[in-house]
C-alpha atoms as a PDB file:
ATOM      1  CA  UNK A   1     -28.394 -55.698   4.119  1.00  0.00           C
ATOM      2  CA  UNK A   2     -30.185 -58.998   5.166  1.00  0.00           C
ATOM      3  CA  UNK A   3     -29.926 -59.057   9.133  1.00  0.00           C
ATOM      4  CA  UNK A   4     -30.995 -62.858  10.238  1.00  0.00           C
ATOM      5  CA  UNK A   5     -31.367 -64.065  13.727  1.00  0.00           C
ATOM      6  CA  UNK A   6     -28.073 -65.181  14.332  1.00  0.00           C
ATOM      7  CA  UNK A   7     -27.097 -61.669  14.279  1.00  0.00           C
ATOM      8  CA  UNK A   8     -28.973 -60.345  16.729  1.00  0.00           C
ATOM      9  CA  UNK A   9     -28.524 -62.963  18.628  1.00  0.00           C
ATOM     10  CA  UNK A  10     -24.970 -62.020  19.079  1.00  0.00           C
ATOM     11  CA  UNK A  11     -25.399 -58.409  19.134  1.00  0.00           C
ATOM     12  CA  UNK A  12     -28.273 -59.488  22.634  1.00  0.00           C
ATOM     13  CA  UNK A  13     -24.936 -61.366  24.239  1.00  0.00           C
ATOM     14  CA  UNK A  14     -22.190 -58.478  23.810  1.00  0.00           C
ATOM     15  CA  UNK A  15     -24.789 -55.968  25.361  1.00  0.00           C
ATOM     16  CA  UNK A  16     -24.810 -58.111  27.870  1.00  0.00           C
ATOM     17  CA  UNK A  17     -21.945 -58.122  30.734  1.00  0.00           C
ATOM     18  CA  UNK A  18     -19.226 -60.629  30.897  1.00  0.00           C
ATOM     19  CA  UNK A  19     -19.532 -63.488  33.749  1.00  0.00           C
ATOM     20  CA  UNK A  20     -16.845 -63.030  35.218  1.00  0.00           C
ATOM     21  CA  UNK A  21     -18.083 -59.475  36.113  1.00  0.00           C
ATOM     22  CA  UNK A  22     -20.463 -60.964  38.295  1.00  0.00           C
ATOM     23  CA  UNK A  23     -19.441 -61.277  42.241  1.00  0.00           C
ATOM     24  CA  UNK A  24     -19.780 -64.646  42.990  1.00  0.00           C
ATOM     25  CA  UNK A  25     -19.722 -64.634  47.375  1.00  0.00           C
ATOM     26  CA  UNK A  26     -19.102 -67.773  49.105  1.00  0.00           C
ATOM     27  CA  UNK A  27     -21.354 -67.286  51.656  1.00  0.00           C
ATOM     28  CA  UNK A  28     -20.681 -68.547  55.774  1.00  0.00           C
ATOM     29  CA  UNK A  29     -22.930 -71.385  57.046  1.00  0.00           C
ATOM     30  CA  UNK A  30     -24.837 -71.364  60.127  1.00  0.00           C
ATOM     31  CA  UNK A  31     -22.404 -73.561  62.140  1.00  0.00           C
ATOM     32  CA  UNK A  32     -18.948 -71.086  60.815  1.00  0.00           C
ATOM     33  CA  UNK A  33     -21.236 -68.098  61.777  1.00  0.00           C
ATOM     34  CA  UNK A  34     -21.773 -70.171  64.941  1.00  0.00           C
ATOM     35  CA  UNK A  35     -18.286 -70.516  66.162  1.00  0.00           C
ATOM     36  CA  UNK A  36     -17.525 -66.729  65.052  1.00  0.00           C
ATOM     37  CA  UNK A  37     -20.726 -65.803  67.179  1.00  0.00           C
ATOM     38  CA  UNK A  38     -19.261 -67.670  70.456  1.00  0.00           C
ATOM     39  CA  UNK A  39     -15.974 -66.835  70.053  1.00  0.00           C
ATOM     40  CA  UNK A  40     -17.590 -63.115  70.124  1.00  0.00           C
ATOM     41  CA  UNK A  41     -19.341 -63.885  73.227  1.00  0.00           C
ATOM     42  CA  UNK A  42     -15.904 -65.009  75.148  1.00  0.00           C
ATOM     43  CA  UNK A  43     -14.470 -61.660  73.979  1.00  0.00           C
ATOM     44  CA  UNK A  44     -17.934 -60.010  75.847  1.00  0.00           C
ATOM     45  CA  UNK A  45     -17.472 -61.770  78.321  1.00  0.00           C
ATOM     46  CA  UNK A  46     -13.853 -61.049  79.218  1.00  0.00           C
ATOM     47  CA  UNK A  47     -14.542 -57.612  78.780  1.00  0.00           C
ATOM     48  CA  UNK A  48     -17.307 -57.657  81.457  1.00  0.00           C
ATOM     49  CA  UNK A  49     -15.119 -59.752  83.694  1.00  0.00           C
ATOM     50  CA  UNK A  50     -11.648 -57.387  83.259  1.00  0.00           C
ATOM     51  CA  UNK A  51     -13.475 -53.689  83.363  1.00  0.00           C
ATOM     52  CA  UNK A  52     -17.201 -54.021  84.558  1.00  0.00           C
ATOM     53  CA  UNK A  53     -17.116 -56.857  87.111  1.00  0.00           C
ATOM     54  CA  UNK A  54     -14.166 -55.118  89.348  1.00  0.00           C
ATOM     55  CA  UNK A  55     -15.834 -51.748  89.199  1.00  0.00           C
ATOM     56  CA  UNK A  56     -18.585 -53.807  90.645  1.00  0.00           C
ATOM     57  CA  UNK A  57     -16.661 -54.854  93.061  1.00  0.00           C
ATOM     58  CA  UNK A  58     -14.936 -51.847  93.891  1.00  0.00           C
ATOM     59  CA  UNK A  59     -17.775 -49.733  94.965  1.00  0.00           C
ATOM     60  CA  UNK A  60     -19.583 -52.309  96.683  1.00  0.00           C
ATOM     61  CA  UNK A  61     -22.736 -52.512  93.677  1.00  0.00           C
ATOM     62  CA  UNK A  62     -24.520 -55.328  94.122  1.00  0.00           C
ATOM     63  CA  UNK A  63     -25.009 -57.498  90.623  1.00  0.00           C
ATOM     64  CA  UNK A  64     -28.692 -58.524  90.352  1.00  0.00           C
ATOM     65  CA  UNK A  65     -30.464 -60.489  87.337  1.00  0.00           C
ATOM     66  CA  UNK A  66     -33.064 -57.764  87.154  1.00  0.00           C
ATOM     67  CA  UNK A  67     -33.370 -56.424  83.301  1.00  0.00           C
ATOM     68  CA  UNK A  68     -32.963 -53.090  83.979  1.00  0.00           C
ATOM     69  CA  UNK A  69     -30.396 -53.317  86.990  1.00  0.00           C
ATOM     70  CA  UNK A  70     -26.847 -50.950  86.129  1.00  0.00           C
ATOM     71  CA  UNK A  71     -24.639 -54.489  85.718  1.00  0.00           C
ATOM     72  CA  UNK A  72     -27.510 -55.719  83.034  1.00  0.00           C
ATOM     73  CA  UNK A  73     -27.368 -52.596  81.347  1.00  0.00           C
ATOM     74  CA  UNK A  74     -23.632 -52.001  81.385  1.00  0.00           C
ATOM     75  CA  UNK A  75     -23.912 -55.637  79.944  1.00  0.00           C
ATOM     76  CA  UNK A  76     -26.058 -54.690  77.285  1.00  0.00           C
ATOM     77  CA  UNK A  77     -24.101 -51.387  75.994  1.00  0.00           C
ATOM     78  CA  UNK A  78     -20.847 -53.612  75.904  1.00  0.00           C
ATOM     79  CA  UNK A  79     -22.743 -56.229  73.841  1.00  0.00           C
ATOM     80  CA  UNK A  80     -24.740 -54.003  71.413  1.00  0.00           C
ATOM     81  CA  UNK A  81     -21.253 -51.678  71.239  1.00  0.00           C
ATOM     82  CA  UNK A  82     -18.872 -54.261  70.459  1.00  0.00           C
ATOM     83  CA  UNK A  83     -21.469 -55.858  67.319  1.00  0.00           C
ATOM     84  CA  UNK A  84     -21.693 -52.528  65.910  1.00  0.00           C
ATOM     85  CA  UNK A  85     -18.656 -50.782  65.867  1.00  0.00           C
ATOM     86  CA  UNK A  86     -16.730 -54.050  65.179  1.00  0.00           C
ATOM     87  CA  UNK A  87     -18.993 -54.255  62.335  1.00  0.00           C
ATOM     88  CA  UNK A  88     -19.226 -50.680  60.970  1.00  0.00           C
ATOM     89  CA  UNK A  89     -15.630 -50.060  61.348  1.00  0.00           C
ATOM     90  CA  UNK A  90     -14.510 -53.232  60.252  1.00  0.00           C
ATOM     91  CA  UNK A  91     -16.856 -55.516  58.945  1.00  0.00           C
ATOM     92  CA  UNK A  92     -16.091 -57.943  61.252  1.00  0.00           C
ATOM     93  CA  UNK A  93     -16.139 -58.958  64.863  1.00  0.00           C
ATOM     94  CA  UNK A  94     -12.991 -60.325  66.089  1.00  0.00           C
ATOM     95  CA  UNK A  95     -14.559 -64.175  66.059  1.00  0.00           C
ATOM     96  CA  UNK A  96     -15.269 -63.413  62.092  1.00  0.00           C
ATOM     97  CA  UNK A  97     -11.793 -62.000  61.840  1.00  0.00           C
ATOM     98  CA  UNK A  98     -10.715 -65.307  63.331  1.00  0.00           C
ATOM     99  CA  UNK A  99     -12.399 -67.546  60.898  1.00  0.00           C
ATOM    100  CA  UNK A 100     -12.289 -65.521  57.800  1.00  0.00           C
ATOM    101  CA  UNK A 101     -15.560 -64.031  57.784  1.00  0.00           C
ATOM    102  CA  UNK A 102     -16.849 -60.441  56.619  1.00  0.00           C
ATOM    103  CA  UNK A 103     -20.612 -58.645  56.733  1.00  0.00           C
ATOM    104  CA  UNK A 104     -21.427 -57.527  53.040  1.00  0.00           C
ATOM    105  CA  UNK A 105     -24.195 -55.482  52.045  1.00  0.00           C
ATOM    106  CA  UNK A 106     -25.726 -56.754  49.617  1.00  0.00           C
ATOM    107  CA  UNK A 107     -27.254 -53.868  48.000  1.00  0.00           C
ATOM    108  CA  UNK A 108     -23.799 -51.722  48.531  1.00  0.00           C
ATOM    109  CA  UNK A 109     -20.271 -51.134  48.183  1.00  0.00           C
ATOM    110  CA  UNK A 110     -19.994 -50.416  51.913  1.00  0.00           C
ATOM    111  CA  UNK A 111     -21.861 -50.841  55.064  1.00  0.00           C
ATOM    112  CA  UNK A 112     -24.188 -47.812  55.967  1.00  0.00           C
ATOM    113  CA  UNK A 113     -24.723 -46.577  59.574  1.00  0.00           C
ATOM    114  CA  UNK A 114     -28.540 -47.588  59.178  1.00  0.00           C
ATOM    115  CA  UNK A 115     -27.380 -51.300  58.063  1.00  0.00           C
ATOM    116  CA  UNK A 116     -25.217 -51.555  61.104  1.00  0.00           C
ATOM    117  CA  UNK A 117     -27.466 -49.950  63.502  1.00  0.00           C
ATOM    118  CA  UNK A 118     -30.279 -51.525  62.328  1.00  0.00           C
ATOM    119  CA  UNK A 119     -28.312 -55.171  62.019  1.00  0.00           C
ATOM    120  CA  UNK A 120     -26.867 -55.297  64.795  1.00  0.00           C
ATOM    121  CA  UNK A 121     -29.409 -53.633  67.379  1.00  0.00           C
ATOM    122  CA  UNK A 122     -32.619 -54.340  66.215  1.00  0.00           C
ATOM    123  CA  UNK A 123     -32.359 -57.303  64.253  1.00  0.00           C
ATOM    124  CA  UNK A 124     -29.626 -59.294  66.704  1.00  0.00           C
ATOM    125  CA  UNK A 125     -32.344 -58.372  69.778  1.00  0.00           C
ATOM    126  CA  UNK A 126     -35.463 -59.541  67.647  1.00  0.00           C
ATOM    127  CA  UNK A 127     -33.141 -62.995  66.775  1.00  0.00           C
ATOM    128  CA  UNK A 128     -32.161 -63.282  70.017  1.00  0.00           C
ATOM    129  CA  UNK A 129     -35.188 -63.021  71.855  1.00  0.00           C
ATOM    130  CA  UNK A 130     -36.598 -65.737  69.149  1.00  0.00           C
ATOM    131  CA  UNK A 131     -33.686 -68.059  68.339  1.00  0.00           C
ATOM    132  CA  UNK A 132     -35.016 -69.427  65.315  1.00  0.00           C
ATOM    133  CA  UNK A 133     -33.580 -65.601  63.513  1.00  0.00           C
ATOM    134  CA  UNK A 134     -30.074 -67.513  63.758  1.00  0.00           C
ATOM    135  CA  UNK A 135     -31.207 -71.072  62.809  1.00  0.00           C
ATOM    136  CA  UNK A 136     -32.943 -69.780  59.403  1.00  0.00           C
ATOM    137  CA  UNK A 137     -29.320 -69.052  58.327  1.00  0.00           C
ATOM    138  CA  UNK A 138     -28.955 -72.653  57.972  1.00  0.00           C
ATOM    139  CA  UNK A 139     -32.212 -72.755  54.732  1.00  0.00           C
ATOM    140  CA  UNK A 140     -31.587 -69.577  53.188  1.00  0.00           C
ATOM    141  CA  UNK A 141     -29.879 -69.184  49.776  1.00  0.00           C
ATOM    142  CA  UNK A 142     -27.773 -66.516  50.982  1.00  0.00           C
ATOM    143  CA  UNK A 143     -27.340 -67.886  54.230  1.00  0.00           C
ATOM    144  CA  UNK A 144     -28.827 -65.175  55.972  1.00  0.00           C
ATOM    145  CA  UNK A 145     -30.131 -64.958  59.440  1.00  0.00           C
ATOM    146  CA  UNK A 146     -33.098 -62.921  60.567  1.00  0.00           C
ATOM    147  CA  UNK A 147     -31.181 -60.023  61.144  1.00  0.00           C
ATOM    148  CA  UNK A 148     -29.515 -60.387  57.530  1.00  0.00           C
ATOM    149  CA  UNK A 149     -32.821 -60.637  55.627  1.00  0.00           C
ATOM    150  CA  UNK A 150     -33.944 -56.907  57.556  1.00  0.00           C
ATOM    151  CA  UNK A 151     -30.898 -55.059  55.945  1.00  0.00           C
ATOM    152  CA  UNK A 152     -29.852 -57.456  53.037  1.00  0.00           C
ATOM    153  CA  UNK A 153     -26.693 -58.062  54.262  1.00  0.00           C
ATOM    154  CA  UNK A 154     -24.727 -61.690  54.152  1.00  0.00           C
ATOM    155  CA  UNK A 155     -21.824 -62.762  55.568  1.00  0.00           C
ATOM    156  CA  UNK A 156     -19.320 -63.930  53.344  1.00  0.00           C
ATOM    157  CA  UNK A 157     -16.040 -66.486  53.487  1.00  0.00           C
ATOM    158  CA  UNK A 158     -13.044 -63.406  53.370  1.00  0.00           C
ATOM    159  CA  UNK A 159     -10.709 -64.086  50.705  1.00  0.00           C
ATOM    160  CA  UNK A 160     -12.372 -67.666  48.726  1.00  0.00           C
END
């Protein structure tokens, strides 16, 4: 039985898996992740001005700008909270849910605990202390931000 090249040729491509097996992600720009990103911040915000604000002003605390002052903590748990049970629970903040956008790992079926937590409190505080974390979305491949490259997660167009 002469065997030529042709043969194994073929034989190499049906070992191989079909294309269409491949996941082929659309992946969100910077200015999409953007909008989704302030439209998270107005939902923040409006839960610091319905439930922490009054409580403020019920008992007579004063609000200070001081980093480690009870509003600017309260301020922090809500923000940090929101991004990572949002995200673990969901995948998405409400402003992704909005416009059609999902966190993926990139490595996994599902989000783990240590992608979230490690997203969304470390990585978010590290890009937004140095703004740049958010702008590299824009020159990435993957479109990922600071906080993406960390955990190798993306976030995706939902349903393209």
């Amino acid at each position: 039985m002469d065997v030529t090249f042709e043969d194994v040729k073929e034989q190499k491509l049906e070992e191989r898996a079909p294309v269409g097996d491949e996941k082929q992600y659309d992946f969100a720009g910077f200015w999409m992740r953007f909008w989704a990103y302030l439209l998270d911040l107005i939902v923040i915000g409006s839960i610091n001005g319905i439930i922490v604000n009054p409580i403020f002003l019920l008992f007579d605390l004063s609000k200070t700008s001081f980093i480690f002052s009870p509003n600017q903590i309260i301020g922090a748990v809500i923000f940090f909270s929101y991004f990572v049970l949002m995200t673990k629970y969901f995948g998405q903040t409400l402003g992704k849910m909005v416009f059609g956008l999902r966190v993926i790992s990139l490595n996994r079926e599902t989000l783990t605990w240590s992608d979230v937590l490690f997203r969304e409190l470390i990585g978010r505080y590290i890009s937004k202390k140095i703004w740049i974390g958010y702008v590299i979305v824009a020159f990435t491949r993957k479109k990922q931000g600071l906080h993406d490259l960390f955990t190798d997660t993306t976030v995706i167009h939902e349903g393209r």
